[in-house]
C-alpha atoms as a PDB file:
ATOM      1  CA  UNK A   1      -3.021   6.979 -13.199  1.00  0.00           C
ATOM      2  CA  UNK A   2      -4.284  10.333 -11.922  1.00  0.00           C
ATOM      3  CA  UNK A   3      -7.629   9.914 -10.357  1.00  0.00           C
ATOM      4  CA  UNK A   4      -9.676  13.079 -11.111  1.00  0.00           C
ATOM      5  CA  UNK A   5     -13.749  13.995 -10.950  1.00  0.00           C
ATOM      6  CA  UNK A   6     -14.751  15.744 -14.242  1.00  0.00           C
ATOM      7  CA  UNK A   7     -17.751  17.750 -13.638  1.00  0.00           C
ATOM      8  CA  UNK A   8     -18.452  18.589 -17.308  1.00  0.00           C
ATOM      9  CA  UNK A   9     -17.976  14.636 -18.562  1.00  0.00           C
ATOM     10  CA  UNK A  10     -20.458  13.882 -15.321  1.00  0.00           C
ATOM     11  CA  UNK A  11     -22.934  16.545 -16.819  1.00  0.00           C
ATOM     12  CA  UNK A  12     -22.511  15.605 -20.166  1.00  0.00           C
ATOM     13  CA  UNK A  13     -24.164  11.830 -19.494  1.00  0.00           C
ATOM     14  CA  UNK A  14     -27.152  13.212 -17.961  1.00  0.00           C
ATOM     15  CA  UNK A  15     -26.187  13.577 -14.128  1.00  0.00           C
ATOM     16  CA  UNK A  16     -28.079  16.469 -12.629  1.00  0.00           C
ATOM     17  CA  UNK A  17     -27.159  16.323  -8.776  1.00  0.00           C
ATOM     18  CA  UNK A  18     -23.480  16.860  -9.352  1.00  0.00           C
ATOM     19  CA  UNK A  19     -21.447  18.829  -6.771  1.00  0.00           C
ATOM     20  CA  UNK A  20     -18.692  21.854  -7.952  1.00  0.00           C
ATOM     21  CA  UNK A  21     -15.647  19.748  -8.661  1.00  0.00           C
ATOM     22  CA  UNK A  22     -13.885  22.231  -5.352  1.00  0.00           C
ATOM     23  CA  UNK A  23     -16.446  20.568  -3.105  1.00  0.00           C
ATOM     24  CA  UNK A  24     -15.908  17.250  -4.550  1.00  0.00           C
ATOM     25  CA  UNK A  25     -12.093  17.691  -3.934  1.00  0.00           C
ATOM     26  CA  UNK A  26     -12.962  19.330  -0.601  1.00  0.00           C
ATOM     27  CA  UNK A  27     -15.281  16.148   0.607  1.00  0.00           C
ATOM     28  CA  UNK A  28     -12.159  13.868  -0.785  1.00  0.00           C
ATOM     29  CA  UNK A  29      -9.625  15.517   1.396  1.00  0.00           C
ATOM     30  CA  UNK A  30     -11.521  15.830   4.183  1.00  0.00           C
ATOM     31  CA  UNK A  31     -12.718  12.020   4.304  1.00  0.00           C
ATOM     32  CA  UNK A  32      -8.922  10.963   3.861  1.00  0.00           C
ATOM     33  CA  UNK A  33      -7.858  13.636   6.267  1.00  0.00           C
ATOM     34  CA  UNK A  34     -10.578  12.409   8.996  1.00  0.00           C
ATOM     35  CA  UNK A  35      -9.447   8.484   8.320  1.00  0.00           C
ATOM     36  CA  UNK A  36      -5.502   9.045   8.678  1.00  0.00           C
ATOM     37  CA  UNK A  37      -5.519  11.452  11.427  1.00  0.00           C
ATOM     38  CA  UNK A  38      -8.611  10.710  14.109  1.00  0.00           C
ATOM     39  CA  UNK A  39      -7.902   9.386  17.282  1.00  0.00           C
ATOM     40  CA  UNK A  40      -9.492   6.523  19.482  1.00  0.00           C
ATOM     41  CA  UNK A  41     -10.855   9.249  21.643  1.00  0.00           C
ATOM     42  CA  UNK A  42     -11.967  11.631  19.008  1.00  0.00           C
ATOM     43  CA  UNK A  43     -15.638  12.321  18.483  1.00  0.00           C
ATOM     44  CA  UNK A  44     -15.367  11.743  14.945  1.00  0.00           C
ATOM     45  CA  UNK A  45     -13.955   7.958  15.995  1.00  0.00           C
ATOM     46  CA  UNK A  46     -16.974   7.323  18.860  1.00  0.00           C
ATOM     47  CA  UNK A  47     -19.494   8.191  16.508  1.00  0.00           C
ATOM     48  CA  UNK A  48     -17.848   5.849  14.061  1.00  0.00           C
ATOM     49  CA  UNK A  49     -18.186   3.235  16.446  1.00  0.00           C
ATOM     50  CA  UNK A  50     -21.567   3.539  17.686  1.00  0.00           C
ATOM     51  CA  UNK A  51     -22.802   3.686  14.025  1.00  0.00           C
ATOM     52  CA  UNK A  52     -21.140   0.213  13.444  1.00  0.00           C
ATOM     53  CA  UNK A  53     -22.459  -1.253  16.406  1.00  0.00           C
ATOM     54  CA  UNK A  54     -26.471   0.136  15.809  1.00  0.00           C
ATOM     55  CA  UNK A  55     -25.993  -1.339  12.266  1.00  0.00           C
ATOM     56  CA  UNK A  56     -24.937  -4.329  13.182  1.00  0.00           C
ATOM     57  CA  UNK A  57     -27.964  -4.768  15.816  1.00  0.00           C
ATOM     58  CA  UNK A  58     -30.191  -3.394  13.351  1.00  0.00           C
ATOM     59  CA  UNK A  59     -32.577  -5.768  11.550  1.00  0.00           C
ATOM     60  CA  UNK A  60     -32.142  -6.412   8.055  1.00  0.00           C
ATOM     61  CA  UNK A  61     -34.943  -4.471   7.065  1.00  0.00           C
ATOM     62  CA  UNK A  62     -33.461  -1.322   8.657  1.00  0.00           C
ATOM     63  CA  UNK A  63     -33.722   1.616   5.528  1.00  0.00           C
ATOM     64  CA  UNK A  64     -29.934   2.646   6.810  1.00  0.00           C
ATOM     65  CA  UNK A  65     -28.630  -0.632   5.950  1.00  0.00           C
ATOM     66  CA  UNK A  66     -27.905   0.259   2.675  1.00  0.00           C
ATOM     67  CA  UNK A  67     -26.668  -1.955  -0.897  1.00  0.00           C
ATOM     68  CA  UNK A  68     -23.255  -0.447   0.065  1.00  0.00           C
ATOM     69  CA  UNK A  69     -22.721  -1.282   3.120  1.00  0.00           C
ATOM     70  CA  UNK A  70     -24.187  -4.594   2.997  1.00  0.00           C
ATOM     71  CA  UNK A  71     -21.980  -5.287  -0.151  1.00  0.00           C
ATOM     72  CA  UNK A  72     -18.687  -3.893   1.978  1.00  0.00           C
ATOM     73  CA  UNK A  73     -19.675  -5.847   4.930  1.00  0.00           C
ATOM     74  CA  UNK A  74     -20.509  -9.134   3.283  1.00  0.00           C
ATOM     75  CA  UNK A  75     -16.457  -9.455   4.149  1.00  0.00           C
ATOM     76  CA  UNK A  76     -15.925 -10.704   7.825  1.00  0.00           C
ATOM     77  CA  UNK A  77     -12.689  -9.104   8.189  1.00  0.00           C
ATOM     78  CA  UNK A  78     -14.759  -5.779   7.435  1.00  0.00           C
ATOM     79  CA  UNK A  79     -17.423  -6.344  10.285  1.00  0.00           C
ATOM     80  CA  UNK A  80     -14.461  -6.700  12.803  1.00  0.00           C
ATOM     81  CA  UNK A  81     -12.081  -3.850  12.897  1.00  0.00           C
ATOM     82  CA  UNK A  82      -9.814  -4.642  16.394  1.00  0.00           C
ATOM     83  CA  UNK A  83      -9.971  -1.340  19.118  1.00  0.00           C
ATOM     84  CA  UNK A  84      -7.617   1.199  18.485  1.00  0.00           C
ATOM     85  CA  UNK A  85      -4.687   1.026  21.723  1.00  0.00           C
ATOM     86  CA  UNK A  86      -1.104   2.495  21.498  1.00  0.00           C
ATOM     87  CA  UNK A  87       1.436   1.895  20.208  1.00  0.00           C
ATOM     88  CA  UNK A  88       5.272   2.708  20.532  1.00  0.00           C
ATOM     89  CA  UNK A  89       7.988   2.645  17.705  1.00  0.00           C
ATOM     90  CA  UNK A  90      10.281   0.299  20.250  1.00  0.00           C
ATOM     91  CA  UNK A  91       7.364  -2.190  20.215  1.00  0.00           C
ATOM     92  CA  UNK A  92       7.517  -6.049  19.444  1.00  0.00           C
ATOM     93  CA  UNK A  93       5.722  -6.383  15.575  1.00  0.00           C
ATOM     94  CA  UNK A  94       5.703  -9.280  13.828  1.00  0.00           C
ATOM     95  CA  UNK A  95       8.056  -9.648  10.631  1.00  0.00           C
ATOM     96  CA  UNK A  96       5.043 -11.001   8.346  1.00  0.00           C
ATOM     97  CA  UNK A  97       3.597  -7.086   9.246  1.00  0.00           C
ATOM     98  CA  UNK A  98       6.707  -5.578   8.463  1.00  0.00           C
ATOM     99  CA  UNK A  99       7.428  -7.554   5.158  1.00  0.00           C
ATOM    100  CA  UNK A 100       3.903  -6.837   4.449  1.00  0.00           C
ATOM    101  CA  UNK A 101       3.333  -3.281   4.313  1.00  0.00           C
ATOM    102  CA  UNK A 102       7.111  -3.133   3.295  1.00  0.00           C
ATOM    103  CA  UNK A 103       5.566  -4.963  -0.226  1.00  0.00           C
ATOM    104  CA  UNK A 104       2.667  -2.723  -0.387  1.00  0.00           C
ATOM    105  CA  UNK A 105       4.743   0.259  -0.088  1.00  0.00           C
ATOM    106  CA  UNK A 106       7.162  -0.613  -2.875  1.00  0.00           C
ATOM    107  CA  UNK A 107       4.491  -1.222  -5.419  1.00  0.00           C
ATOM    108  CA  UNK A 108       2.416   1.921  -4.399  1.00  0.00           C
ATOM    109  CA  UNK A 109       5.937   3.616  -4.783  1.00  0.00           C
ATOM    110  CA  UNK A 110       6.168   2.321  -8.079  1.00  0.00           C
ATOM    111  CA  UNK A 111       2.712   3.220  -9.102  1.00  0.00           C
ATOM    112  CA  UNK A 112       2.997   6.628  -8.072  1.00  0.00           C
ATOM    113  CA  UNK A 113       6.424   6.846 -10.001  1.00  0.00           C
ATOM    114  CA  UNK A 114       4.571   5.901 -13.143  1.00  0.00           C
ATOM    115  CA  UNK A 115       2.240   8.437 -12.711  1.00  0.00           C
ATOM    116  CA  UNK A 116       4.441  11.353 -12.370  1.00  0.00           C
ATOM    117  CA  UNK A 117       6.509  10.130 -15.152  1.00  0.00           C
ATOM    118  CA  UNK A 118       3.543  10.576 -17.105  1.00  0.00           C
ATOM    119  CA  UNK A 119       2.439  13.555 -16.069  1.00  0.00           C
ATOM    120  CA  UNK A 120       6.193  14.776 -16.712  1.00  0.00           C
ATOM    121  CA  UNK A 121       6.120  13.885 -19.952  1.00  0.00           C
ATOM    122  CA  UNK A 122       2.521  14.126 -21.069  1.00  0.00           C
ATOM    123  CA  UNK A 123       1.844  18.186 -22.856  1.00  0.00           C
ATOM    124  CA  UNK A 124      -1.871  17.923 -21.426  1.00  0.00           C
ATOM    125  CA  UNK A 125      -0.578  17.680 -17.903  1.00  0.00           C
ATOM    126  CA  UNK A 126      -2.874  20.691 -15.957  1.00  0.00           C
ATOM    127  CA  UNK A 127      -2.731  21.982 -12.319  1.00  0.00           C
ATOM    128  CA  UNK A 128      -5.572  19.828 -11.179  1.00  0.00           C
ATOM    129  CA  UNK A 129      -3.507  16.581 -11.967  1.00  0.00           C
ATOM    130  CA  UNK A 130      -0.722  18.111 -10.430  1.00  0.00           C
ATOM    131  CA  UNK A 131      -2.589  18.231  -7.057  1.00  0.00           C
ATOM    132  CA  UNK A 132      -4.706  14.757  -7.179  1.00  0.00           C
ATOM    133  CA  UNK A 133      -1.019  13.213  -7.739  1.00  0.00           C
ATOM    134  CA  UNK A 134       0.480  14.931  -4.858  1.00  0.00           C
ATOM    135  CA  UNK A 135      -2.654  14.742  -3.038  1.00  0.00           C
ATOM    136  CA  UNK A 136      -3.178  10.645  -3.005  1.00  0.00           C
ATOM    137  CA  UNK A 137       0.554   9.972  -3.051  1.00  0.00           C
ATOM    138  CA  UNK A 138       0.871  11.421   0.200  1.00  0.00           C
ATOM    139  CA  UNK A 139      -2.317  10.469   1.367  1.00  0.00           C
ATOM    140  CA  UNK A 140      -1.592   6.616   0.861  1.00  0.00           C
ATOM    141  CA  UNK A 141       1.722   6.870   2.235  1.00  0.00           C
ATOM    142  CA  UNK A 142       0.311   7.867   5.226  1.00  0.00           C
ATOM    143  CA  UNK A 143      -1.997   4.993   5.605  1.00  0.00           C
ATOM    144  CA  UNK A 144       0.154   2.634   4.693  1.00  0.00           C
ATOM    145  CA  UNK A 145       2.611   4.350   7.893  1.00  0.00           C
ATOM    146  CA  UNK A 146      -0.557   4.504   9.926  1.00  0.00           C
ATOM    147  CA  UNK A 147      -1.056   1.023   9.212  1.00  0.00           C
ATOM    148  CA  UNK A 148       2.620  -0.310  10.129  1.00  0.00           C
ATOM    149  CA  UNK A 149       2.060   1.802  13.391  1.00  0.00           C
ATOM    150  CA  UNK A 150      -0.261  -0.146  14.413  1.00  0.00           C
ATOM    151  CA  UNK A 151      -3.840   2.097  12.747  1.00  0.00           C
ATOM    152  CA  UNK A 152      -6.491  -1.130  12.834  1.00  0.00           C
ATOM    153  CA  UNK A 153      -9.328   0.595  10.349  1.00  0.00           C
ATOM    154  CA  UNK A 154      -6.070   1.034   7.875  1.00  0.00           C
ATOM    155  CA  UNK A 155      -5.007  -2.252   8.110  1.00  0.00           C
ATOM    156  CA  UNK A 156      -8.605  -3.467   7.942  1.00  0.00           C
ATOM    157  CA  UNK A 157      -8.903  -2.060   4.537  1.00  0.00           C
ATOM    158  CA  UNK A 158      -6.045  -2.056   3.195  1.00  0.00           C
ATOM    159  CA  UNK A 159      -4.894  -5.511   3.220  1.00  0.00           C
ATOM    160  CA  UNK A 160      -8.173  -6.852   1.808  1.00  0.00           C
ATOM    161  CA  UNK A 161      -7.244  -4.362  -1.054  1.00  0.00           C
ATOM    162  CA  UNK A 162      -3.985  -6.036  -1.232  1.00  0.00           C
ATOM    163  CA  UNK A 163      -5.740  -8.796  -2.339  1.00  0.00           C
ATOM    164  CA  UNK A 164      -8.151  -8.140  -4.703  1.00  0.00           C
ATOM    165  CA  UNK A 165      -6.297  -5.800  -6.632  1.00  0.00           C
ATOM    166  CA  UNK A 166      -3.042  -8.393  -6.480  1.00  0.00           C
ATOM    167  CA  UNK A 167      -5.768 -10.996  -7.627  1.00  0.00           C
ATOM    168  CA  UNK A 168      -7.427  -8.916 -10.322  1.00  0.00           C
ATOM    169  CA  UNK A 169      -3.860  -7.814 -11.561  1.00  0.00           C
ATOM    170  CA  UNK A 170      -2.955 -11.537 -11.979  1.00  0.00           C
ATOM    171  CA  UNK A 171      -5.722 -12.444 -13.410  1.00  0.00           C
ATOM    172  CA  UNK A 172      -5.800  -9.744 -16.151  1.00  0.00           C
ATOM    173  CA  UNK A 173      -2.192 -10.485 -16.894  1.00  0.00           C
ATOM    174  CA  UNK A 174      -3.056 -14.247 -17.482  1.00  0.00           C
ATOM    175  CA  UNK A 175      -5.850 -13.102 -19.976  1.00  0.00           C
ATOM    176  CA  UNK A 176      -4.053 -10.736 -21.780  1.00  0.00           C
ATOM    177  CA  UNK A 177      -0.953 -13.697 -22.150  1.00  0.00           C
ATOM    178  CA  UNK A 178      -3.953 -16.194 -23.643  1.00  0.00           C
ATOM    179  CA  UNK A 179      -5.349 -13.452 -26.167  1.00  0.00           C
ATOM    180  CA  UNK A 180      -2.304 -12.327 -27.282  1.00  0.00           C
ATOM    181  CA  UNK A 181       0.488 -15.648 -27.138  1.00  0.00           C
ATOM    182  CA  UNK A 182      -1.517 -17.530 -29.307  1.00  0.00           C
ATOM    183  CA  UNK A 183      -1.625 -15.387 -31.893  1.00  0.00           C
ATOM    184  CA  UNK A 184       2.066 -14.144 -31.593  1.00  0.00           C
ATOM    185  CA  UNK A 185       0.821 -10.571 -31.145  1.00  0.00           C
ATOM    186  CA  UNK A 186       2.695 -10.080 -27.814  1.00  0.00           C
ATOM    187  CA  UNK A 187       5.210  -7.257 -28.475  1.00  0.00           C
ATOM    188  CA  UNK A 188       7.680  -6.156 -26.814  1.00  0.00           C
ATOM    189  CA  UNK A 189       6.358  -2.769 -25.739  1.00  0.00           C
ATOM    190  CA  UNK A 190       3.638  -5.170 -23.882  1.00  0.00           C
ATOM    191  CA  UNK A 191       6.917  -6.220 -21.476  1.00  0.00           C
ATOM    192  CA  UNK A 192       7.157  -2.845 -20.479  1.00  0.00           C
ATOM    193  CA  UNK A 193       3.740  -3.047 -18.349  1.00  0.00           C
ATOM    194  CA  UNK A 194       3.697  -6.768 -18.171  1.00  0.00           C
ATOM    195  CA  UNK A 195       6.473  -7.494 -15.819  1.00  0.00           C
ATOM    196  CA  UNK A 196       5.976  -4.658 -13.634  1.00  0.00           C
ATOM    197  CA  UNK A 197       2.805  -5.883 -13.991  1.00  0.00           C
ATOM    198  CA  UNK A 198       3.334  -9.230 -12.883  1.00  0.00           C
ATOM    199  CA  UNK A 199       5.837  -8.114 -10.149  1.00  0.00           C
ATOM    200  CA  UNK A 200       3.334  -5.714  -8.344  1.00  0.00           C
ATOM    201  CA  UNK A 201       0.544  -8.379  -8.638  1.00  0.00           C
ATOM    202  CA  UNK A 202       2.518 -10.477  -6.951  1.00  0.00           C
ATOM    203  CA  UNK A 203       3.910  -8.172  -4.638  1.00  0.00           C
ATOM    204  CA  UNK A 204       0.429  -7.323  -3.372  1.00  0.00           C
ATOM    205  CA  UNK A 205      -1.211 -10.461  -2.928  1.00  0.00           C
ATOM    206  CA  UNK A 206       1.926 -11.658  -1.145  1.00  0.00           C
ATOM    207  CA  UNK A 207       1.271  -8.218   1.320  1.00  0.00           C
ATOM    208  CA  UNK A 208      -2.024  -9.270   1.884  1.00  0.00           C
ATOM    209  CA  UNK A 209      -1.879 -12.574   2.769  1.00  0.00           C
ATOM    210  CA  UNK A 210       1.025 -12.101   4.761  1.00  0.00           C
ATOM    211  CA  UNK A 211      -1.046  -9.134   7.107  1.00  0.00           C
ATOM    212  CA  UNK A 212      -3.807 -11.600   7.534  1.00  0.00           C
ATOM    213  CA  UNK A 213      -1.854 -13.805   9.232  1.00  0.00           C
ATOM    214  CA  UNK A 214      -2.586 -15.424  12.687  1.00  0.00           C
ATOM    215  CA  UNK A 215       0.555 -13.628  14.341  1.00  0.00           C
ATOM    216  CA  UNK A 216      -0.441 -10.418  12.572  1.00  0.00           C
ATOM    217  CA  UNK A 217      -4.294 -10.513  13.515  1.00  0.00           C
ATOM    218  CA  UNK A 218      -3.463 -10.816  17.182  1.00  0.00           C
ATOM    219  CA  UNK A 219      -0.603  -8.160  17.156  1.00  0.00           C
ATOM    220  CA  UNK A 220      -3.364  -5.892  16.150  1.00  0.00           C
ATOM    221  CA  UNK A 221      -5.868  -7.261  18.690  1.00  0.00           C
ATOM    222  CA  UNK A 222      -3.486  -6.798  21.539  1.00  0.00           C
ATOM    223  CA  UNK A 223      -3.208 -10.172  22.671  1.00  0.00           C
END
């Protein structure tokens, strides 16, 4: 899947505040650029933090505390990112984190294979999904290194991620097996996406209950 903004679709169902699609791409890159690479020390990281902290003292009625972020922080695990420390490759880390983000990688290895098999073979394939592909496949590969190193705002995120989209695979596998079984309209072109399917559903709920483990939450709280 190749995950693209379309400024003339956007336009076309009534949107009128709509930025260039290059300053779209250029706001992407630079808010995945900022979260893989900033430092505990940065200023980009200390303003982070302070903005956390006056939103979580602010009272409910604050106009900052917006739908968003009360719907992304209705998740404990959210509200509590640990404090970034270093870390050294020689360092003890539990094997539930390395079997975790070991599982994560392999099935966002095999969804970005998909996607560049399609593009491959698809005649409508254009530069711009030539550079979203490249863009997020080494963009989430980063994170999910940054994570394994020990990156606590990656971890945060991504393992609840893990679980909803391993849940929500599952789950849509299980009602596409009651529509179709019952009627004996499950081909066998369906197997083609089902058991991949199944496997990297399973794969990433496994990852993300596995890096919310006790041993794994203190590893990244330093204690």
């Amino acid at each position: 899947m190749v995950l693209t903004v379309s400024h003339d679709a956007a336009a076309c169902a009534g949107a009128t505040d709509i930025a260039p699609p290059a300053t779209n791409a250029a706001t992407t890159v630079t808010a995945v650029t900022q979260l893989i690479f900033r430092t505990p020390n940065s200023p980009h990281a200390q303003e982070s933090t302070n903005v956390r902290a006056n939103r979580r003292s602010a009272p409910r009625t604050d106009p900052h505390r917006s739908l968003t972020f009360q719907v992304v922080t209705y998740f404990a695990g959210l509200r509590n990112i640990p404090a970034k420390r270093k870390h050294t490759l020689a360092e003890y880390r539990p094997w539930q984190l390395h079997v975790g983000w070991g599982l994560m990688l392999v099935s966002w290895l095999g969804m970005l294979g998909a996607s560049v098999v399609g593009m491959i073979t698809s005649p409508k394939t254009s530069g711009t999904d030539v550079f979203w592909v490249t863009f997020w496949g080494l963009a989430v590969s980063a994170l999910l290194v940054r994570g394994w190193w020990g990156g606590p705002s990656a971890w945060t995120y991504l393992k609840l991620l893990a679980q909803v989209l391993g849940v929500l695979t599952l789950v849509g596998l299980v009602a596409i097996t009651a529509v179709e079984l019952p009627y004996a309209h499950l081909e066998v072109s369906l197997l083609i996406y089902y058991v991949p399917g199944l496997l990297g559903g399973l794969a990433l709920l496994t990852a993300g209950l596995l890096l919310n483990t006790r041993h794994v939450r203190l590893w990244y709280a330093g204690t």
